[in-house]
N, C-alpha and C. Protein backbone atom coordinates (compact mmCIF):
# COMPACT_ATOMS: atom_id res chain seq x y z
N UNK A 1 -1.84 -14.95 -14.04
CA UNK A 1 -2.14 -13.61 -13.58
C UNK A 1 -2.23 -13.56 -12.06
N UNK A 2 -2.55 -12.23 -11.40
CA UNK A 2 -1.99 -12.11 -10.18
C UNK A 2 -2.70 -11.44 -9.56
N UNK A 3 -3.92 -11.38 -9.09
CA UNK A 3 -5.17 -10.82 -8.54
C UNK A 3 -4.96 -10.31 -7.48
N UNK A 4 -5.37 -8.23 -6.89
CA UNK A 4 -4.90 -7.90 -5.66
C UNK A 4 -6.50 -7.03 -5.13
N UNK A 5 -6.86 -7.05 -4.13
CA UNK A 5 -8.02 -6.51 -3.71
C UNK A 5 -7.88 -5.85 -2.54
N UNK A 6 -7.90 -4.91 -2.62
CA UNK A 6 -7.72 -3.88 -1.20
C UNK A 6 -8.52 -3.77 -0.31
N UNK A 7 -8.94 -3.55 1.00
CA UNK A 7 -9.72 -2.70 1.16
C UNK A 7 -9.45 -2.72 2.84
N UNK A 8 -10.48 -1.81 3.11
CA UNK A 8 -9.98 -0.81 4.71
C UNK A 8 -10.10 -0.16 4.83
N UNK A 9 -9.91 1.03 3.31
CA UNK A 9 -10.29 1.85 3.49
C UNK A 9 -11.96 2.58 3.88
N UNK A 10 -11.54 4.41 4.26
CA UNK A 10 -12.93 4.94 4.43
C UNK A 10 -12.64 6.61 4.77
N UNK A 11 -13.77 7.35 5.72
CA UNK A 11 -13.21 8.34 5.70
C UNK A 11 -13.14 8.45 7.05
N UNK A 12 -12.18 9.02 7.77
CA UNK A 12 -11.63 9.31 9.10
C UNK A 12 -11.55 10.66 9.25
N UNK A 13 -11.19 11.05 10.37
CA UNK A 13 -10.71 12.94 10.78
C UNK A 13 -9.13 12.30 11.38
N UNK A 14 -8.94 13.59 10.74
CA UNK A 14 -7.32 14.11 10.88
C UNK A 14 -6.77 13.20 12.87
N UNK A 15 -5.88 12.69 12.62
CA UNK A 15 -5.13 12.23 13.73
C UNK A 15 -5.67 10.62 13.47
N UNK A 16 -6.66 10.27 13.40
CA UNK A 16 -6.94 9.09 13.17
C UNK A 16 -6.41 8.31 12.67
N UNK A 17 -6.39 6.80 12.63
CA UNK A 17 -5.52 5.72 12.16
C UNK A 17 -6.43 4.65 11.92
N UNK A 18 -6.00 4.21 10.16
CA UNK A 18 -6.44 3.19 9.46
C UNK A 18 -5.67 2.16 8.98
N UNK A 19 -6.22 0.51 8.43
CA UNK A 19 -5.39 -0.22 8.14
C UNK A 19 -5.85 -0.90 7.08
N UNK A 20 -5.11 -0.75 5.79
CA UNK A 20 -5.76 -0.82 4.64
C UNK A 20 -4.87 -2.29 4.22
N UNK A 21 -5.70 -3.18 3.74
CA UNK A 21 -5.36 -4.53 3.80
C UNK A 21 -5.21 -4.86 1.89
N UNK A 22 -3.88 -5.89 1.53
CA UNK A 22 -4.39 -6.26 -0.03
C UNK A 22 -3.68 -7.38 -0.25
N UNK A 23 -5.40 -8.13 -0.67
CA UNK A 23 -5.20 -9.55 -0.65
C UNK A 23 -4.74 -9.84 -2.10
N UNK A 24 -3.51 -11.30 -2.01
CA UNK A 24 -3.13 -11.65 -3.47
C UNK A 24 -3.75 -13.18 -3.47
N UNK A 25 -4.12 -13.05 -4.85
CA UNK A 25 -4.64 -14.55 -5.71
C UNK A 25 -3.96 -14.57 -6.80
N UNK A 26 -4.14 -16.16 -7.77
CA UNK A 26 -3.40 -16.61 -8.45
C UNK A 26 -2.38 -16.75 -8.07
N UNK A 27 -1.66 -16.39 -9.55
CA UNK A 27 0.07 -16.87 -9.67
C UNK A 27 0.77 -15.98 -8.59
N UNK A 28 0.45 -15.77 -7.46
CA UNK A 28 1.13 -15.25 -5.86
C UNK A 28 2.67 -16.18 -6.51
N UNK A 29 3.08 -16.83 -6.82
CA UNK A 29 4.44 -17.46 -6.51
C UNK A 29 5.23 -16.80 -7.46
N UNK A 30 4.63 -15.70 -8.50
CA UNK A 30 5.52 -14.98 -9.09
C UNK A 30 5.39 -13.75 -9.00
N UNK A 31 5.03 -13.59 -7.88
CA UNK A 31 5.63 -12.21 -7.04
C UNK A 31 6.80 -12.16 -5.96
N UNK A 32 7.38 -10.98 -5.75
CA UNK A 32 8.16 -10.48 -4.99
C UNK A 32 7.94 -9.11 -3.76
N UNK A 33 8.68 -8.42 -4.37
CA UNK A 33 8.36 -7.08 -3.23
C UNK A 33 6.75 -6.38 -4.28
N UNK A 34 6.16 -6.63 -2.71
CA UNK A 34 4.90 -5.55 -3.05
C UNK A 34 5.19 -4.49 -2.04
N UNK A 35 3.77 -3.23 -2.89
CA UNK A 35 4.27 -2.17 -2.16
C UNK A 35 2.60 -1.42 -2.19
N UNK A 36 2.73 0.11 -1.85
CA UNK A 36 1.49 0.57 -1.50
C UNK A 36 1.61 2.01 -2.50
N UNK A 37 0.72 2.28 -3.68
CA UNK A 37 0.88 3.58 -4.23
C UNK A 37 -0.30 4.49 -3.95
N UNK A 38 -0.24 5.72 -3.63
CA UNK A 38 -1.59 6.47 -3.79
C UNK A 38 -1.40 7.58 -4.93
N UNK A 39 -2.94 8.06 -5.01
CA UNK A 39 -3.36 9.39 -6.12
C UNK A 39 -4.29 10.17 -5.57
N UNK A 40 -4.18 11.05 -5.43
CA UNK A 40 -4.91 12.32 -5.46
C UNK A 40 -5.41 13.14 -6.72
N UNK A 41 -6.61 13.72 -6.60
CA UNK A 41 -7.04 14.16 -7.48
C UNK A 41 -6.12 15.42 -8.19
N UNK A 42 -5.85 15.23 -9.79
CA UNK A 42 -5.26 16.58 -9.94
C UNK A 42 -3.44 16.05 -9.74
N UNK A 43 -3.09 14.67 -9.34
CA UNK A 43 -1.79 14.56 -8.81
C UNK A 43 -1.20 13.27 -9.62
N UNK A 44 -0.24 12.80 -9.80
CA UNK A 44 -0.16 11.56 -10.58
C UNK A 44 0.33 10.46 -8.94
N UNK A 45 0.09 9.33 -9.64
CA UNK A 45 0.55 8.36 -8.36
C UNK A 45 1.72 8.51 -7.82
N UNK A 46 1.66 8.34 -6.90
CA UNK A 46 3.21 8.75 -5.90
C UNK A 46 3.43 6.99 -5.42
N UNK A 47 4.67 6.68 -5.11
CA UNK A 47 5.00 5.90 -4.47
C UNK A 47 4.94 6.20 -2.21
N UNK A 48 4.02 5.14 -1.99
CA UNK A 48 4.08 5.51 -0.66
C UNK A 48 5.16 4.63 -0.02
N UNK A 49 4.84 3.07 -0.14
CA UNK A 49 5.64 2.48 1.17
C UNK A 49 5.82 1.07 0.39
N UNK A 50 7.37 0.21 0.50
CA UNK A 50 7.23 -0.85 -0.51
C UNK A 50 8.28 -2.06 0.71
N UNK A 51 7.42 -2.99 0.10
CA UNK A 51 8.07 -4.31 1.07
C UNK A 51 8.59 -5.50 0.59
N UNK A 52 10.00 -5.83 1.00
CA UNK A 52 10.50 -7.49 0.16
C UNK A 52 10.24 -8.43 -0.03
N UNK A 53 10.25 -9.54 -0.50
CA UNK A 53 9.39 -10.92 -0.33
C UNK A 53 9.53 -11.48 0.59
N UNK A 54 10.34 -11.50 1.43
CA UNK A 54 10.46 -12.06 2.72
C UNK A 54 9.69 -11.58 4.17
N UNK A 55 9.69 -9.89 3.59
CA UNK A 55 8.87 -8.86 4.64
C UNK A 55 9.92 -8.09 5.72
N UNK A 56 11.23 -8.27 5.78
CA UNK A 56 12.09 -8.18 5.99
C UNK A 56 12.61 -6.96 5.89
N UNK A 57 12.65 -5.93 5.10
CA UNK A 57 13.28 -4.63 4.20
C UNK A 57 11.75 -4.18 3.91
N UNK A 58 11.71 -2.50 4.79
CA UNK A 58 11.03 -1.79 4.19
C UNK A 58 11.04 -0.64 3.63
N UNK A 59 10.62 0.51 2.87
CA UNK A 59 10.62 1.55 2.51
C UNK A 59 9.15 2.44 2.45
N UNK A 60 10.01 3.89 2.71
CA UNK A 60 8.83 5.09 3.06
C UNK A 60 8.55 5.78 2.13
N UNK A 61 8.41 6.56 1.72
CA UNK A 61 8.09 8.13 0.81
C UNK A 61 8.55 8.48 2.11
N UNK A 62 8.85 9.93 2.00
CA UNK A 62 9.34 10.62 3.16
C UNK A 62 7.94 10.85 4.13
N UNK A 63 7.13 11.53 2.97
CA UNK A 63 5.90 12.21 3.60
C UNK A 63 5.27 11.27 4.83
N UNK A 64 5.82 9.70 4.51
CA UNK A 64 4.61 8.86 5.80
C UNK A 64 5.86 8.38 6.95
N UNK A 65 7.06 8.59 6.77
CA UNK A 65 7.70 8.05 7.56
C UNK A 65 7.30 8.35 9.38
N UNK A 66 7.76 7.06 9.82
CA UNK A 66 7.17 7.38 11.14
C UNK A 66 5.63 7.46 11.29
N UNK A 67 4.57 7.46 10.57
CA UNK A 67 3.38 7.11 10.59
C UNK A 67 2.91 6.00 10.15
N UNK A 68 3.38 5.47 8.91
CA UNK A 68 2.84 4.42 8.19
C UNK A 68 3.68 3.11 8.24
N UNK A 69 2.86 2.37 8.30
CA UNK A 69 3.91 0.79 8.83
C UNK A 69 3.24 -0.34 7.46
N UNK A 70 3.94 -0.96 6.79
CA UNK A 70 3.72 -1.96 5.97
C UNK A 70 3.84 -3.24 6.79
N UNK A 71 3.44 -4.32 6.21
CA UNK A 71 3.87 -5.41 6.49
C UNK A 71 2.92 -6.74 5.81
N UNK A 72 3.33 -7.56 5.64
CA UNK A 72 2.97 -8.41 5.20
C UNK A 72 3.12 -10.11 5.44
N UNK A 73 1.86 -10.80 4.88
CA UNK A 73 1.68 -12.03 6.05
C UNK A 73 2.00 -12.60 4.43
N UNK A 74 2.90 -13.99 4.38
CA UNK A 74 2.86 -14.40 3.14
C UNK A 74 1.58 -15.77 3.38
N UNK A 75 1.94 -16.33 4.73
CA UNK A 75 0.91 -17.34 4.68
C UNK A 75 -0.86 -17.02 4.30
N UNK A 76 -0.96 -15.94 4.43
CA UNK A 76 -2.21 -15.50 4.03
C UNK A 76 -2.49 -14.69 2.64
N UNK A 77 -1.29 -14.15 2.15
CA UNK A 77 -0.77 -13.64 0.71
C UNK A 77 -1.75 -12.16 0.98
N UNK A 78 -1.38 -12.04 1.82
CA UNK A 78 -1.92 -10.70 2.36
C UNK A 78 -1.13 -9.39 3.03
N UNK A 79 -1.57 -8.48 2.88
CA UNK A 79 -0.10 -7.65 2.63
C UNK A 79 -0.75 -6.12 3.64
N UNK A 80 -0.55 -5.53 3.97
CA UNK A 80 -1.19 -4.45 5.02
C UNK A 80 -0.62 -3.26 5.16
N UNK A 81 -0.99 -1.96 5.31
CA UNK A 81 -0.49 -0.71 5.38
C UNK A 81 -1.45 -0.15 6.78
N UNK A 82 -0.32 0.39 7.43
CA UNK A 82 -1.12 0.76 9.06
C UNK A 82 -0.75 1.94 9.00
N UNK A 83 -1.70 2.65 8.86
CA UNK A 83 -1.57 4.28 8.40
C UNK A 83 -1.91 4.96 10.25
N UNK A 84 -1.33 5.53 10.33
CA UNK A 84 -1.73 6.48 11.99
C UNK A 84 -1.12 7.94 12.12
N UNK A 85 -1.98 8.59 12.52
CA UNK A 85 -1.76 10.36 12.47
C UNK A 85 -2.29 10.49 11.14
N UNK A 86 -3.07 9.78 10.93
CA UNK A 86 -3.77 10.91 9.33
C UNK A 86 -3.76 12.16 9.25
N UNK A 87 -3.50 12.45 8.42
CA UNK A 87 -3.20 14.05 7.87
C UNK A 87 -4.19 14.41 6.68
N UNK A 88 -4.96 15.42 6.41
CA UNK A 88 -5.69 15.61 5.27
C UNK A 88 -4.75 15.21 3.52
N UNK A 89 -3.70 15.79 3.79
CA UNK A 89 -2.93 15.10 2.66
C UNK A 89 -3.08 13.55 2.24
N UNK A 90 -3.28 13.13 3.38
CA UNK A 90 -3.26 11.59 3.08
C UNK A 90 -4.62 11.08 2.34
N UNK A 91 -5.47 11.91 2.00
CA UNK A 91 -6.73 11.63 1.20
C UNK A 91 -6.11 11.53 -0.11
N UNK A 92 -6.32 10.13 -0.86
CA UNK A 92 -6.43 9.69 -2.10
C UNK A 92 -6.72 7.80 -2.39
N UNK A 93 -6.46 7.73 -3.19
CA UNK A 93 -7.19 6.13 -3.46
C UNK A 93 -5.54 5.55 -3.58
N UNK A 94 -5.73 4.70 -2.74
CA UNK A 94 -4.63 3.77 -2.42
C UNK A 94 -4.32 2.55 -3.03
N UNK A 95 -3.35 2.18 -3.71
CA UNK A 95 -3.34 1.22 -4.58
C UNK A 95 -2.59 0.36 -4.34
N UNK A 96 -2.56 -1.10 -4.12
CA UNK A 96 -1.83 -2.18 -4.11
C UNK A 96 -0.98 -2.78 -4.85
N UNK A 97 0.08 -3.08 -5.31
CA UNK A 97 0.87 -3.15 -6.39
C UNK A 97 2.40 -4.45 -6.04
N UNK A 98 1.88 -5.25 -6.89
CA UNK A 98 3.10 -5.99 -6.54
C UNK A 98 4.00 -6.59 -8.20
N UNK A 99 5.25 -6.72 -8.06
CA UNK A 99 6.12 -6.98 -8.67
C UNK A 99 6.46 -8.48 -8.79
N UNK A 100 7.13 -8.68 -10.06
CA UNK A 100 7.87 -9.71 -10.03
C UNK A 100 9.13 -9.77 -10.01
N UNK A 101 9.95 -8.64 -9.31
CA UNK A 101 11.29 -8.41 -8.85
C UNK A 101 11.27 -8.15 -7.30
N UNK A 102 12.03 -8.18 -6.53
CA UNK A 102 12.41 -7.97 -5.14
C UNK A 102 12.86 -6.54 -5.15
N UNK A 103 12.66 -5.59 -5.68
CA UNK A 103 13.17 -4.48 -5.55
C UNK A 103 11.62 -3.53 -5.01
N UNK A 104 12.36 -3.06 -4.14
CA UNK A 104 10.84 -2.86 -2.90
C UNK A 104 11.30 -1.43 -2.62
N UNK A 105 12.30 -0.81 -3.12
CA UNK A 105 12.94 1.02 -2.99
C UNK A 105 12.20 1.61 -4.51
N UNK A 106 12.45 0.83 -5.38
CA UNK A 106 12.18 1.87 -6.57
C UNK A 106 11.05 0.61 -7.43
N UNK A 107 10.00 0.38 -6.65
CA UNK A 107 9.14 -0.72 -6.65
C UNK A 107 8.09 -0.45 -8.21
N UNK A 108 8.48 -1.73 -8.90
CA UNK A 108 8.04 -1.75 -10.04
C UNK A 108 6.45 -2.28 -9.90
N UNK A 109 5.13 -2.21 -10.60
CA UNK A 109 3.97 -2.54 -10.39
C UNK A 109 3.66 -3.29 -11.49
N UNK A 110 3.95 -4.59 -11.52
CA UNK A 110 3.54 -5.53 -12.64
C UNK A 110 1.86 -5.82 -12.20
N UNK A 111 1.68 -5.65 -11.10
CA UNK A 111 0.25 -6.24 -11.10
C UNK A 111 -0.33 -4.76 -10.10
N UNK A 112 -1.62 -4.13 -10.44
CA UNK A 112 -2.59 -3.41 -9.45
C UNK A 112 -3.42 -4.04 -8.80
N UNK A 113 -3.70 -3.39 -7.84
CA UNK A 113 -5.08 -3.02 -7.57
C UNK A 113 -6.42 -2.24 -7.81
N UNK A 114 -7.27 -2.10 -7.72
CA UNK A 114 -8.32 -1.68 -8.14
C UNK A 114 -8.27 0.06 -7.36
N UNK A 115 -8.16 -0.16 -6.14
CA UNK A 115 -7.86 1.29 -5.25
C UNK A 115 -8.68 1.06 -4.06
N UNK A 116 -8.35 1.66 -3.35
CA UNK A 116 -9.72 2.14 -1.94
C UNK A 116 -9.14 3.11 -1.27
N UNK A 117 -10.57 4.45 -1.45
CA UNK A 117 -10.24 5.35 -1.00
C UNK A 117 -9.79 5.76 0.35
N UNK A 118 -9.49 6.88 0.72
CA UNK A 118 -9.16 7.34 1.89
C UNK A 118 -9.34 8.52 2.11
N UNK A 119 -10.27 8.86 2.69
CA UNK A 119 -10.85 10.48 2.99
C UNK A 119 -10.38 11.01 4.40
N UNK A 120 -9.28 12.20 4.91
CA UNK A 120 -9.24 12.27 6.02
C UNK A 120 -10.01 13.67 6.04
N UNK A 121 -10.76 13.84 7.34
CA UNK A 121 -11.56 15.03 7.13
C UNK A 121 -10.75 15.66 8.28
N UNK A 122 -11.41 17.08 8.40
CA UNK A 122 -10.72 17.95 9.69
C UNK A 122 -11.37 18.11 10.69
């Protein structure tokens, strides 16, 4: 199994910038592209931002492009989302999610995270 723990999150005001961190344990060697999903209340999970195993190839949702930066450290099996220009939209619980395929566009979630929220206020 494949253990992921988020956190970073909190609540900010609008323009502000956060960096929401998710650490992997265990079987890490049978993963691939991880990625970043959120939910809003009332909304089903959206795909935000997803990254290759190498770290190499990334992908946006439209909504964060140009704000939100992924990236990921493998030596630390730690994986990061650098959120900047918060927008009230961007309030929901953020989820960590990694695969055991390299496909980091239409990013499959064999393993979660637990969540950590994100409150942007005005």
């Amino acid at each position: 199994q494949v253990q992921l723990v988020e956190s970073g999150g909190g609540l900010v005001q609008a323009g502000d910038s956060l960096t929401l961190s998710c650490a992997a344990s265990g079987r890490t060697f049978s993963t691939r592209a991880m990625g970043w999903f959120r939910q809003s209340p009332g909304k089903e999970r959206e795909f935000v931002s997803g990254i290759s195993w190498n770290g190499r190839s990334t992908h946006y949702a439209d909504s964060v492009v140009g704000r939100f930066t992924i990236s990921r450290d493998s030596a630390k099996n730690t994986m990061y989302l650098q959120m900047n220009n918060l927008k009230l939209e961007d309030t929901a619980v953020y989820y960590c999610a990694a695969s055991r395929v390299d496909s980091f566009i239409n990013l499959r979630g064999d393993y979660w995270g637990q969540g950590t929220q994100v409150t942007v206020s005005s």
